[in-house]
C-alpha atoms as a PDB file:
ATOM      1  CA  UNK A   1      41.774 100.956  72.725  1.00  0.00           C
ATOM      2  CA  UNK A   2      45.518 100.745  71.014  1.00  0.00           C
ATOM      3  CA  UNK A   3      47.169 103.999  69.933  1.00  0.00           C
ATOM      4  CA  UNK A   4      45.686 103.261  66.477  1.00  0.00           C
ATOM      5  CA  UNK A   5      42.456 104.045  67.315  1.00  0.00           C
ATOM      6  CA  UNK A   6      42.997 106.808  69.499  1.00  0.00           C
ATOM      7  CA  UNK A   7      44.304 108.501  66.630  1.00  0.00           C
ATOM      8  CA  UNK A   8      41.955 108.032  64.616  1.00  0.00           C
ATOM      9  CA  UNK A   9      39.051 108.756  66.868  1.00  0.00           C
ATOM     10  CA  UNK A  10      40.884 112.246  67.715  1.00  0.00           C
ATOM     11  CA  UNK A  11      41.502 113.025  64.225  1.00  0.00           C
ATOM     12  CA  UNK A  12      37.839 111.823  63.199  1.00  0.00           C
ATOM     13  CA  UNK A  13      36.362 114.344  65.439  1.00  0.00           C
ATOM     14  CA  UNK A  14      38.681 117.442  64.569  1.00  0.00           C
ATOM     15  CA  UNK A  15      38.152 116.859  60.868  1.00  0.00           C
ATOM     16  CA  UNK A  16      34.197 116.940  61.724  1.00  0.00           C
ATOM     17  CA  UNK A  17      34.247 119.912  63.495  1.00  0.00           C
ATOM     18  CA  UNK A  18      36.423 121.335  61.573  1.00  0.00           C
ATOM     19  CA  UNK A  19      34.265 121.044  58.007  1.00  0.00           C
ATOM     20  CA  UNK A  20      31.098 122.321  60.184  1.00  0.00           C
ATOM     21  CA  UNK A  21      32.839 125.309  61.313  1.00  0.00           C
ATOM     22  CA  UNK A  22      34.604 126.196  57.679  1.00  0.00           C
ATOM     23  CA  UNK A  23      32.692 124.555  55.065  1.00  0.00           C
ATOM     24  CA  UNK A  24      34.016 126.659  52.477  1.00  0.00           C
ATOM     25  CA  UNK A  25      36.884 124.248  51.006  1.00  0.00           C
ATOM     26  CA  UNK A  26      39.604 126.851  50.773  1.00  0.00           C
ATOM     27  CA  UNK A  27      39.217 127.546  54.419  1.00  0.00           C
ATOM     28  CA  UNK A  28      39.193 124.084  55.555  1.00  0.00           C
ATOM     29  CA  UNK A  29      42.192 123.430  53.549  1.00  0.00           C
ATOM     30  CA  UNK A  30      43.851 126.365  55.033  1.00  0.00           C
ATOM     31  CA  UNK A  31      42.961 125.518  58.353  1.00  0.00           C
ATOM     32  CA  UNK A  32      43.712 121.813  58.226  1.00  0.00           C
ATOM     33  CA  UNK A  33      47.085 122.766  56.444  1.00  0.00           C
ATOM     34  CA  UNK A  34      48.012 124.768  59.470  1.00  0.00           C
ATOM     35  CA  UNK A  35      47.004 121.861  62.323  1.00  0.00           C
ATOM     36  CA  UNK A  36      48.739 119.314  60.256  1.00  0.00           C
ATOM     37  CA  UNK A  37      52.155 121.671  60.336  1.00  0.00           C
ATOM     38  CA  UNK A  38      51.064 122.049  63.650  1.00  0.00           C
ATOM     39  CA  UNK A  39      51.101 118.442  65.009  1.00  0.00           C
ATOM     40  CA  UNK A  40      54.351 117.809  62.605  1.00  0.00           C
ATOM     41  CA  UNK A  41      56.035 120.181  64.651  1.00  0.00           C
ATOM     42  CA  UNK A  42      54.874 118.876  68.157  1.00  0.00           C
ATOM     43  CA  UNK A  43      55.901 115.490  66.597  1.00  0.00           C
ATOM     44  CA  UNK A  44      59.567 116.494  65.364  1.00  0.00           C
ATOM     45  CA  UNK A  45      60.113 118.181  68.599  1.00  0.00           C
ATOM     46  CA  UNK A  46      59.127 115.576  71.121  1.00  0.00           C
ATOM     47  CA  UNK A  47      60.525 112.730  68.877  1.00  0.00           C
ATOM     48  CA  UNK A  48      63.766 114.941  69.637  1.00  0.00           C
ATOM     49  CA  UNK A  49      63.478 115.202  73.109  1.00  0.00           C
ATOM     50  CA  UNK A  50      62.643 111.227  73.365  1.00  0.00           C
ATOM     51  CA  UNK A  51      65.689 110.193  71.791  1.00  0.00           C
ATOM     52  CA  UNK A  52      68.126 112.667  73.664  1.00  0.00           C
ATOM     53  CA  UNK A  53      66.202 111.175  77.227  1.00  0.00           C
ATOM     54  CA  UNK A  54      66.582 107.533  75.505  1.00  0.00           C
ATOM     55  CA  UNK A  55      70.266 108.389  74.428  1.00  0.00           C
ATOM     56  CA  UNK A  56      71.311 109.586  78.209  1.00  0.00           C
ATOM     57  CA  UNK A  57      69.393 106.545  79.529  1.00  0.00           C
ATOM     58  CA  UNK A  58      71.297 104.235  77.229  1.00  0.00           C
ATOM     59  CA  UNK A  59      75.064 105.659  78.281  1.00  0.00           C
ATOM     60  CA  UNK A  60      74.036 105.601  82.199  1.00  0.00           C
ATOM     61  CA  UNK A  61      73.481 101.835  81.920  1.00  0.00           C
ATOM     62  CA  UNK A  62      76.381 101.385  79.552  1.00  0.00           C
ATOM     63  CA  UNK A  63      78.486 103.386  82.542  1.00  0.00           C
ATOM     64  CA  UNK A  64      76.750 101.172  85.308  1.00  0.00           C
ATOM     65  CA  UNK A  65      77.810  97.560  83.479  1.00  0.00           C
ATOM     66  CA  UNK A  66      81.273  99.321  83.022  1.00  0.00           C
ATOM     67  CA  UNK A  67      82.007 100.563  86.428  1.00  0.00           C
ATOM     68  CA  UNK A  68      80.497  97.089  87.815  1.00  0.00           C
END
């Protein structure tokens, strides 16, 4: 299974559960609202934390072909 459809498995099932457990439309919206900000935030802050680690990686090769 590619990361596609891991996605959208994951997402399929929250969104089911989530409209059984609130299935009042304003509280589904709120509550959806709130995971989406949610995983946004995970997102931002891990894409952050990838490119720093990616960054560092790139300039202790660039130092190993130097000091070769």
């Amino acid at each position: 299974m590619d990361y596609k459809e891991r996605l959208a498995d994951a997402h399929k099932a929250a969104i089911e559960l989530i409209e059984e457990k609130f299935p009042d439309m304003t509280e589904f919206e709120e509550v959806t609202t709130r995971i989406y900000d949610y995983a946004g935030a995970c997102e931002d802050v891990y894409m952050e934390i990838g490119l720093q680690c990616g960054f560092m990686l790139a300039m202790q090769m660039f130092h190993n072909v130097q000091t070769k």
